[in-house]
Protein backbone atom coordinates (compact mmCIF):
# COMPACT_ATOMS: atom_id res chain seq x y z
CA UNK A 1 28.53 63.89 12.49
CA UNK A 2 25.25 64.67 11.54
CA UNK A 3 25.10 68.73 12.33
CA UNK A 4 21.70 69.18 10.51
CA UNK A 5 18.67 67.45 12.48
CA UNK A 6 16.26 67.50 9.49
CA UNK A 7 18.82 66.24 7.14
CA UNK A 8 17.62 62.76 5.89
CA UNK A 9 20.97 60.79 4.68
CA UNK A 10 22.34 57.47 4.46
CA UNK A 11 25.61 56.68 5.48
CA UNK A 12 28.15 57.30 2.86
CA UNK A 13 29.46 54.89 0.37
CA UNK A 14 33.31 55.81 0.04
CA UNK A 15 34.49 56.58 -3.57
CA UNK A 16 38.40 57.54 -4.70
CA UNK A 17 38.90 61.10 -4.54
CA UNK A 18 41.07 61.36 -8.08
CA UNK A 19 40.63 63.54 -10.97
CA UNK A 20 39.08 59.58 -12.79
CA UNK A 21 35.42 59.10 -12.80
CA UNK A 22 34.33 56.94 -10.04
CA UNK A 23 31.05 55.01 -9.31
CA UNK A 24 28.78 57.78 -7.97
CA UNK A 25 29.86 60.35 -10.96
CA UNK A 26 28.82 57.53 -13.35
CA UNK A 27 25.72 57.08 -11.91
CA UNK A 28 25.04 60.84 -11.33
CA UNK A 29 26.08 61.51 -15.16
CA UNK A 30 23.64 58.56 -15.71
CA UNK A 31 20.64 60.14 -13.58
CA UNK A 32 21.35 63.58 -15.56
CA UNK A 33 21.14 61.56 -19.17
CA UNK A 34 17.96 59.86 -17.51
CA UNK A 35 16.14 63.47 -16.66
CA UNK A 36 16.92 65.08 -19.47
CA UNK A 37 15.30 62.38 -21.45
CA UNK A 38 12.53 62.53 -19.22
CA UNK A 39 12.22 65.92 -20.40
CA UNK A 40 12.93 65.24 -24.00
CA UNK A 41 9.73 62.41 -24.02
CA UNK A 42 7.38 64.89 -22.14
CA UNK A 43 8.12 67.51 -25.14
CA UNK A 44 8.05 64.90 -28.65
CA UNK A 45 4.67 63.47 -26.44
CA UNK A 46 3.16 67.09 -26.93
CA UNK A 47 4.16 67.23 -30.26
CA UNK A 48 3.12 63.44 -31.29
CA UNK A 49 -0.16 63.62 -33.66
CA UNK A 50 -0.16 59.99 -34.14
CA UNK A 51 -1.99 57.77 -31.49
CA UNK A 52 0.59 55.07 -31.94
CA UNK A 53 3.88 57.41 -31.62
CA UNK A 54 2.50 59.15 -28.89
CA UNK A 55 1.89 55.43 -26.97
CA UNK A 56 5.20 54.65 -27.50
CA UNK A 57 6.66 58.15 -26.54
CA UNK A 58 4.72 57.75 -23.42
CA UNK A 59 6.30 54.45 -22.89
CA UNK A 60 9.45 55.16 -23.40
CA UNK A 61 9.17 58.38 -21.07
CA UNK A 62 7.73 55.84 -18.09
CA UNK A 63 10.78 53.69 -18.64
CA UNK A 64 13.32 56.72 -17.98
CA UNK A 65 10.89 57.74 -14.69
CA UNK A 66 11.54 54.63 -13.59
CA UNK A 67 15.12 54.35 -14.61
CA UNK A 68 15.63 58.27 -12.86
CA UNK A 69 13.86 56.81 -9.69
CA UNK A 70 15.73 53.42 -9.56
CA UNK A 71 19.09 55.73 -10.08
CA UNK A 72 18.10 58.35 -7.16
CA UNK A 73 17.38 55.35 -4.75
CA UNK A 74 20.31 53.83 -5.62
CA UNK A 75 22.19 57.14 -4.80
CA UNK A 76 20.38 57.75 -1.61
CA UNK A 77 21.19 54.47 -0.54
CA UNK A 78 24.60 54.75 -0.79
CA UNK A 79 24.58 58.24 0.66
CA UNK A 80 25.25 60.27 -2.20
CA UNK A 81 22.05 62.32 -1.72
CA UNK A 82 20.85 63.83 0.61
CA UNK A 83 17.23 65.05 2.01
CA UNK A 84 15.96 67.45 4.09
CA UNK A 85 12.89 67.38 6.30
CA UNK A 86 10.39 69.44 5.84
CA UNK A 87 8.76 71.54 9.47
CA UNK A 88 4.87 69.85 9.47
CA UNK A 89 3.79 73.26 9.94
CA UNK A 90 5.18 74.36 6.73
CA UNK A 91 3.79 72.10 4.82
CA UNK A 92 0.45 72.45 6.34
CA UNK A 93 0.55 75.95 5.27
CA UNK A 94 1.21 75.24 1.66
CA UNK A 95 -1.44 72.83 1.62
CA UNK A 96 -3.99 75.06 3.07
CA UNK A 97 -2.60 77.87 0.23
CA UNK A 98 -2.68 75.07 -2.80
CA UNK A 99 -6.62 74.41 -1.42
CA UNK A 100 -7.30 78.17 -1.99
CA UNK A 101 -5.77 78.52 -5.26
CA UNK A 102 -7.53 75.01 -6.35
CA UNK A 103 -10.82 76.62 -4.72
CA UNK A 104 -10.73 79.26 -7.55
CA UNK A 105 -10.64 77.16 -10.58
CA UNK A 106 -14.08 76.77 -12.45
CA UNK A 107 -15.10 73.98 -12.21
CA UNK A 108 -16.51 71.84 -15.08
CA UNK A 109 -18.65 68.71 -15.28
CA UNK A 110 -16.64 65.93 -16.49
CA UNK A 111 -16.91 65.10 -20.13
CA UNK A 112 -18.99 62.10 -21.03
């Protein structure tokens, strides 16, 4: 029974409680590997002085965001994570706060 009313979950997909790996701490090991190479790409693509490296850095990084994203909706699916609902007021007031910080920034013509 669901005790929190803004937690967002899928039903849970049963897994063998024993000391072996099972499926969702493959694919959670998996995710981790997949965000810290997420990570990884974002840092060689700063570093990458070549046009050509840093293309293929930046492919390779939107191949593990979509591998991470593929893995978390896989996991969410099967109940394994879990969200939580946000109150629409809340987030109303963090936009509104965002806008004034944004509202500070000079602001620049575009470069041509």
């Amino acid at each position: 029974m669901n005790m929190n009313p803004n937690k967002i979950q899928n039903p849970k997909t049963q897994t063998p409680n024993t000391p072996q790996m099972n499926d969702r701490d493959f694919i959670n090991d998996i995710l981790a590997y997949e965000k810290y190479m997420v990570s990884s790409y974002g840092i060689a693509g700063n570093e990458a002085s070549h046009q050509a490296l840093f293309q293929e850095i930046q492919s390779l990084c939107t191949e593990a965001h979509q591998m991470q994203r593929s893995l978390f909706d896989m996991m969410f699916k099967k109940g394994w994570y879990a969200l939580e609902a946000e109150d629409p007021q809340k987030i109303q007031q963090a936009e509104q706060q965002f806008t004034k910080y944004t509202a500070q920034f000079p602001h620049t013509p575009p470069m041509q």
